[in-house]
PDB file of N, CA and C in Angstrom:
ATOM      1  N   UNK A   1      16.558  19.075  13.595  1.00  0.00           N
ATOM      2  CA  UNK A   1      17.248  18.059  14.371  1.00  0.00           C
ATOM      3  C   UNK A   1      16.298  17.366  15.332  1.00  0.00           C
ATOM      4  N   UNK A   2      15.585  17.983  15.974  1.00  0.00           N
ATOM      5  CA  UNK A   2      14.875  17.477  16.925  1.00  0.00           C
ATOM      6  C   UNK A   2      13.945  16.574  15.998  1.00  0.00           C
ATOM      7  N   UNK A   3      13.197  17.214  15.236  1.00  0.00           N
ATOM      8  CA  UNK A   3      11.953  16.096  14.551  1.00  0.00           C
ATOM      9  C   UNK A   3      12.269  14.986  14.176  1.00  0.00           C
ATOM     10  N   UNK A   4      14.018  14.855  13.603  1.00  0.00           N
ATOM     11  CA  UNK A   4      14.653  13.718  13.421  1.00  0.00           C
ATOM     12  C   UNK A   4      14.844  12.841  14.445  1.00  0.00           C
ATOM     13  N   UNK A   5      15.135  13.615  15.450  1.00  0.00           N
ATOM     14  CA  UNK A   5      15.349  12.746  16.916  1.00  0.00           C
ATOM     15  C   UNK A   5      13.886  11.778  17.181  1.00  0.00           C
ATOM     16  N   UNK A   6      12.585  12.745  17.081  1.00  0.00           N
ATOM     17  CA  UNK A   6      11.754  12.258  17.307  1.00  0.00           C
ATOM     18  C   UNK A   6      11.220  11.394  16.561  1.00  0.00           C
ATOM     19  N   UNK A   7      11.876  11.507  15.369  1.00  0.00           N
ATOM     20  CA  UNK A   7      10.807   9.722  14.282  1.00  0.00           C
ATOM     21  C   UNK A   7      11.888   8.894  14.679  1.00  0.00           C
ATOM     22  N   UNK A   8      13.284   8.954  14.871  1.00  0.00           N
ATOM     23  CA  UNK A   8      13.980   7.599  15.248  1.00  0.00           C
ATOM     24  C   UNK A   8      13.412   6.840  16.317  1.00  0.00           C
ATOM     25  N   UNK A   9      13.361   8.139  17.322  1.00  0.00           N
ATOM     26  CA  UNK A   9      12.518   6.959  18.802  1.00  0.00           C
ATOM     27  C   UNK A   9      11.187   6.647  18.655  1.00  0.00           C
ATOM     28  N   UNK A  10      10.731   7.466  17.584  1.00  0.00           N
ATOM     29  CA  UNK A  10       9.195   6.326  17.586  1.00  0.00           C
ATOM     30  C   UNK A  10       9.212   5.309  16.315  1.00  0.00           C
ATOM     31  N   UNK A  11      10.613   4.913  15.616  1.00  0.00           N
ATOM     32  CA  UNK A  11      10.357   3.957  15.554  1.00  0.00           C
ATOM     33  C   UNK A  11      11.008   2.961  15.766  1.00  0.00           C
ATOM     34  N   UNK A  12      12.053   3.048  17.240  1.00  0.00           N
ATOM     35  CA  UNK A  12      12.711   2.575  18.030  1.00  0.00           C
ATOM     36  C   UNK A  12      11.484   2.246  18.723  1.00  0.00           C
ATOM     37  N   UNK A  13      10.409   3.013  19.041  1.00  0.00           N
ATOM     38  CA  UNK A  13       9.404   2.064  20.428  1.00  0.00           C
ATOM     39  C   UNK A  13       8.490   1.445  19.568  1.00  0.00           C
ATOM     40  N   UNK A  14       8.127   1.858  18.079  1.00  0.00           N
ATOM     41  CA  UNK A  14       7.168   0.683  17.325  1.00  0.00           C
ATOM     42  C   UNK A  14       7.855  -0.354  17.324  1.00  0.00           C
ATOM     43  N   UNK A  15       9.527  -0.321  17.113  1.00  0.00           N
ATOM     44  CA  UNK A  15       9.903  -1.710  16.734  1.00  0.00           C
ATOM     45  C   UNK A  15       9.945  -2.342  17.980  1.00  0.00           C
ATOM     46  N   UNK A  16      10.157  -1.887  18.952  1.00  0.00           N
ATOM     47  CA  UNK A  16      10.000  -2.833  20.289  1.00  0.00           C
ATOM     48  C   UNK A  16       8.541  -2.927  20.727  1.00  0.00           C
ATOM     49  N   UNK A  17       7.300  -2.630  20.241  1.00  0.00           N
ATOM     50  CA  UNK A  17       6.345  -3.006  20.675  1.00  0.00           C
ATOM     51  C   UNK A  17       6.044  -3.971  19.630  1.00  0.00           C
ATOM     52  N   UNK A  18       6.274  -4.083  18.660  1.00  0.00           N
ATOM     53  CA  UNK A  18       6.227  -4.867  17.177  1.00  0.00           C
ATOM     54  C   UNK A  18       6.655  -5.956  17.679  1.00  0.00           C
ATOM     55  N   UNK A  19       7.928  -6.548  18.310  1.00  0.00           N
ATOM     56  CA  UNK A  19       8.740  -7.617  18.765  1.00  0.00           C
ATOM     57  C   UNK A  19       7.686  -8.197  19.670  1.00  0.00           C
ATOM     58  N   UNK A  20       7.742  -7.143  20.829  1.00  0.00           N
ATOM     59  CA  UNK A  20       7.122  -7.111  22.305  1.00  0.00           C
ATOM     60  C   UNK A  20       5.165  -8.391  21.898  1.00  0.00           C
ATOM     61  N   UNK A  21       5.021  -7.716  20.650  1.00  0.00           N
ATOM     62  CA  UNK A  21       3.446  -8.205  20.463  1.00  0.00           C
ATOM     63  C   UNK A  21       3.722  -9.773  19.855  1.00  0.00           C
ATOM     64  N   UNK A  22       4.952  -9.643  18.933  1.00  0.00           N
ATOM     65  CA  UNK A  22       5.484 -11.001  18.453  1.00  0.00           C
ATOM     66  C   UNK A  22       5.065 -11.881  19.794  1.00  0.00           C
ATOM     67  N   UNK A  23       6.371 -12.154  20.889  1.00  0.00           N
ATOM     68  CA  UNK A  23       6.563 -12.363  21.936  1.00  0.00           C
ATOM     69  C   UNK A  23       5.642 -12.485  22.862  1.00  0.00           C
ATOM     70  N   UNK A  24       5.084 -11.840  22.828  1.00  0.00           N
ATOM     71  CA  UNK A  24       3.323 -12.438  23.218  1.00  0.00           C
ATOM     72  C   UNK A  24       2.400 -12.911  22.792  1.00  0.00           C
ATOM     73  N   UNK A  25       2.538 -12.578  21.580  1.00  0.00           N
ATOM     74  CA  UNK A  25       1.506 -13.969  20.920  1.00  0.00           C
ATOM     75  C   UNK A  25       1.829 -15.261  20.805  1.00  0.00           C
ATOM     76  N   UNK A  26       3.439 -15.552  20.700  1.00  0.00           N
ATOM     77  CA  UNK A  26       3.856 -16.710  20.931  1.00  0.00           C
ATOM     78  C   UNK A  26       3.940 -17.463  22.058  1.00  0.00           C
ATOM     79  N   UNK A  27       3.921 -16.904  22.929  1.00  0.00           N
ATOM     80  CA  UNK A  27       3.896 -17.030  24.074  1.00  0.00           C
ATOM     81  C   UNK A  27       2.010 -17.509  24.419  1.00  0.00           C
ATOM     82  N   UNK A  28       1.041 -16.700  23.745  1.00  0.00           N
ATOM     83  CA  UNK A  28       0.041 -17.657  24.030  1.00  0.00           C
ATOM     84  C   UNK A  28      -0.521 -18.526  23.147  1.00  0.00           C
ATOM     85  N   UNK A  29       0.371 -18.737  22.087  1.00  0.00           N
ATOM     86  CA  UNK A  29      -0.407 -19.630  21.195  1.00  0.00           C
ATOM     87  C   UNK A  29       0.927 -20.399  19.771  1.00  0.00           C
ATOM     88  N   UNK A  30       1.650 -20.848  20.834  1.00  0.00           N
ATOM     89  CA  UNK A  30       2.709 -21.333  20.464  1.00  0.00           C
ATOM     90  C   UNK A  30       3.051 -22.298  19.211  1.00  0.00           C
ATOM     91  N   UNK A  31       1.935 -22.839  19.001  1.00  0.00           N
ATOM     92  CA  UNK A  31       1.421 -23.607  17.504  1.00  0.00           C
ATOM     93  C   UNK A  31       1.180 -23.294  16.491  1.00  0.00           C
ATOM     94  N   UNK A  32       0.667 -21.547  16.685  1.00  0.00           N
ATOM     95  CA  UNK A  32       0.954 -21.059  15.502  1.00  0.00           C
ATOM     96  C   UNK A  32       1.977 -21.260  14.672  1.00  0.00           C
ATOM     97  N   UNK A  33       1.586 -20.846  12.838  1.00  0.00           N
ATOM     98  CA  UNK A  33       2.739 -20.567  11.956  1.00  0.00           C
ATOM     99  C   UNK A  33       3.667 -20.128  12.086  1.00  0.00           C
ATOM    100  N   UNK A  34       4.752 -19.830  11.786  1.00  0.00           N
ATOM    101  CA  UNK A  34       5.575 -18.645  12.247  1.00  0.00           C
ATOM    102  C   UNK A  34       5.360 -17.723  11.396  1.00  0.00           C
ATOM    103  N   UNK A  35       4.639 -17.902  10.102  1.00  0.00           N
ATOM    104  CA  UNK A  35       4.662 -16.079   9.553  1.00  0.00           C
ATOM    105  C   UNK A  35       3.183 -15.515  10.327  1.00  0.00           C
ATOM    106  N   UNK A  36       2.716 -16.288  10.220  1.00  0.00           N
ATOM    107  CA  UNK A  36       1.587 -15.682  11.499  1.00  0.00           C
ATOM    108  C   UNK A  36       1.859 -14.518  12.348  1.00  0.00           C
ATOM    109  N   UNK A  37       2.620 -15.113  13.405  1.00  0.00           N
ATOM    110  CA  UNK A  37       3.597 -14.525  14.767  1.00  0.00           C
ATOM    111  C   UNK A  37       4.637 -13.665  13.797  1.00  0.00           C
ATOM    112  N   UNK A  38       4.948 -13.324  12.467  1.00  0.00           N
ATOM    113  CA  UNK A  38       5.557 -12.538  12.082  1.00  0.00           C
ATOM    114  C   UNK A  38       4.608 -11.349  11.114  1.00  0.00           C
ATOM    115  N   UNK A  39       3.884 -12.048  11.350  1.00  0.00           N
ATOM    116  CA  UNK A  39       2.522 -11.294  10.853  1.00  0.00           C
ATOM    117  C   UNK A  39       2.401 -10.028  11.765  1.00  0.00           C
ATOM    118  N   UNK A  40       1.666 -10.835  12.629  1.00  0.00           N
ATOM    119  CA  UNK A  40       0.987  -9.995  13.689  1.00  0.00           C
ATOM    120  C   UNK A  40       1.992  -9.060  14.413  1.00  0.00           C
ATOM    121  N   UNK A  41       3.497  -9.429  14.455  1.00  0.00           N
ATOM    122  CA  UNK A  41       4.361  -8.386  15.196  1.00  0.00           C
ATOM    123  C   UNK A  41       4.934  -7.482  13.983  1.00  0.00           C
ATOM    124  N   UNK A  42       4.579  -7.580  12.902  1.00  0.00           N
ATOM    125  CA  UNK A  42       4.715  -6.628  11.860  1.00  0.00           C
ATOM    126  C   UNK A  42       3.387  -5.474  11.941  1.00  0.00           C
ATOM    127  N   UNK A  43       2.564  -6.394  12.279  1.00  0.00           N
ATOM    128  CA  UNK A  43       1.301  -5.356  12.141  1.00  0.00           C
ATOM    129  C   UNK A  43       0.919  -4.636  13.184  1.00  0.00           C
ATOM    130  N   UNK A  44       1.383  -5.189  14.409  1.00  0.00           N
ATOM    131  CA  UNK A  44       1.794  -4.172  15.464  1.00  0.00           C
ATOM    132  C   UNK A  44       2.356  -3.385  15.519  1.00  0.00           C
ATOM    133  N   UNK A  45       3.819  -3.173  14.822  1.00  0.00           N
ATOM    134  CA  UNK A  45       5.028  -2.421  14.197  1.00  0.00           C
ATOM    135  C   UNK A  45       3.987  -1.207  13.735  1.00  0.00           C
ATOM    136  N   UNK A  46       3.254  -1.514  12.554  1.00  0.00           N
ATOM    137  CA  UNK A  46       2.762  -0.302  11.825  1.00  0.00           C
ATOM    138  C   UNK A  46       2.089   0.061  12.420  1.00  0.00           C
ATOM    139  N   UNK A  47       1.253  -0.038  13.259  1.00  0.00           N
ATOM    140  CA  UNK A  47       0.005   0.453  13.929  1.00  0.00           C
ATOM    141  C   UNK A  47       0.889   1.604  14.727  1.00  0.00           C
ATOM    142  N   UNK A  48       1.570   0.886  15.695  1.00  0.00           N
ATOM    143  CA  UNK A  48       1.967   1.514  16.711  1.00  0.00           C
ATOM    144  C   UNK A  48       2.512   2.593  16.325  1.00  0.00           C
ATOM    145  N   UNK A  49       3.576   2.431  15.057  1.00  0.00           N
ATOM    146  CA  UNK A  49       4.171   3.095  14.569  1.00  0.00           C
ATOM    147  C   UNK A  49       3.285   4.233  13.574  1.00  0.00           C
ATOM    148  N   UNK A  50       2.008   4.345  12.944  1.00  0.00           N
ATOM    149  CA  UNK A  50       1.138   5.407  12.739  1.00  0.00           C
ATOM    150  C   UNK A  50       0.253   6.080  13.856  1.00  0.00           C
ATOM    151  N   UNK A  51       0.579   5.390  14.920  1.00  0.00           N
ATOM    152  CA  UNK A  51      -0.062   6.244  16.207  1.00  0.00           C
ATOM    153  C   UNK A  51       0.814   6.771  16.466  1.00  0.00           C
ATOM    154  N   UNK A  52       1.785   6.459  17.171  1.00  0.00           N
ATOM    155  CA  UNK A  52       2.759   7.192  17.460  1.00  0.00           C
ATOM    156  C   UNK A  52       3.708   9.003  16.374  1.00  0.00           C
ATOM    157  N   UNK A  53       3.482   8.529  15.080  1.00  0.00           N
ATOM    158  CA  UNK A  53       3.422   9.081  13.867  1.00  0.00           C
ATOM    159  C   UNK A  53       2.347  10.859  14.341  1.00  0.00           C
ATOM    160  N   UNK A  54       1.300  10.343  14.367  1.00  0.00           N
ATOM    161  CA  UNK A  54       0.477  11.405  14.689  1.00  0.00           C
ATOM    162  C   UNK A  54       0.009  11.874  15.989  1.00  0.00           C
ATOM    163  N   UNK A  55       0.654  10.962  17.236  1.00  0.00           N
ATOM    164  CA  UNK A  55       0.808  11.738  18.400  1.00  0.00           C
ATOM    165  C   UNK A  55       1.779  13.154  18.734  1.00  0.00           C
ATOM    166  N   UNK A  56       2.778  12.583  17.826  1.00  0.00           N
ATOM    167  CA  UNK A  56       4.129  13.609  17.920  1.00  0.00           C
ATOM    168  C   UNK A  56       3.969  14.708  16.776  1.00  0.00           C
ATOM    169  N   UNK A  57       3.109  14.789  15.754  1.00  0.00           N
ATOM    170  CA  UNK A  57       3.213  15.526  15.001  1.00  0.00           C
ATOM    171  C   UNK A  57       2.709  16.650  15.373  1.00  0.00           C
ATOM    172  N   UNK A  58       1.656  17.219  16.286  1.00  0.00           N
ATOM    173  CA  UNK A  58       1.607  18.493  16.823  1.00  0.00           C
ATOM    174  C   UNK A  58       0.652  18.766  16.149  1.00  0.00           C
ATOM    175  N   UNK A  59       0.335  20.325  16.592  1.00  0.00           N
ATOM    176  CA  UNK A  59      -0.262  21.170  15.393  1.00  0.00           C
ATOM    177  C   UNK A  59       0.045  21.788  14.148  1.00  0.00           C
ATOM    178  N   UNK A  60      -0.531  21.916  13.029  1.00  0.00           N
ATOM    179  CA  UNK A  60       0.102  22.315  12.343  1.00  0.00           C
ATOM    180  C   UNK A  60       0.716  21.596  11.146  1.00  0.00           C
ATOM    181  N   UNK A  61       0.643  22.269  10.175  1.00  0.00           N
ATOM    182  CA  UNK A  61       1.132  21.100   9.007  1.00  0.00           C
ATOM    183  C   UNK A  61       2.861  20.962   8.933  1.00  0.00           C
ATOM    184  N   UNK A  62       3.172  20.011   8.095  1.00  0.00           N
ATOM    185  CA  UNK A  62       4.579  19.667   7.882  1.00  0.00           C
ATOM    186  C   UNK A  62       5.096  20.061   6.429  1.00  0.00           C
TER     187      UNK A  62
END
């Protein structure tokens, strides 16, 4: 139960840092494409979301 708890909220905070990076890149460079700015807050998504992935995983295999 718990490990479940713990991949929902990390990827409850990738997807809000995913948005969060959207939202700032548009914000400085507003001329961009839009798959661009959907680019880059996708690829924030995963990043964040494979760090986060192997912060929480501990020691020990799965």
């Amino acid at each position: 139960m718990s490990k479940t708890l713990i991949k929902v909220l990390t990827g409850l905070l990738s997807l809000i840092f995913g948005y969060g990076l959207y939202y700032f890149w548009n914000s400085l460079r507003p001329n961009d494409d839009f798959m661009v700015q959907v680019g880059v807050g996708a690829l924030g998504f995963l990043a964040s979301f494979v760090c986060l992935h192997f912060l929480t995983k501990g020691s020990g295999g799965d």
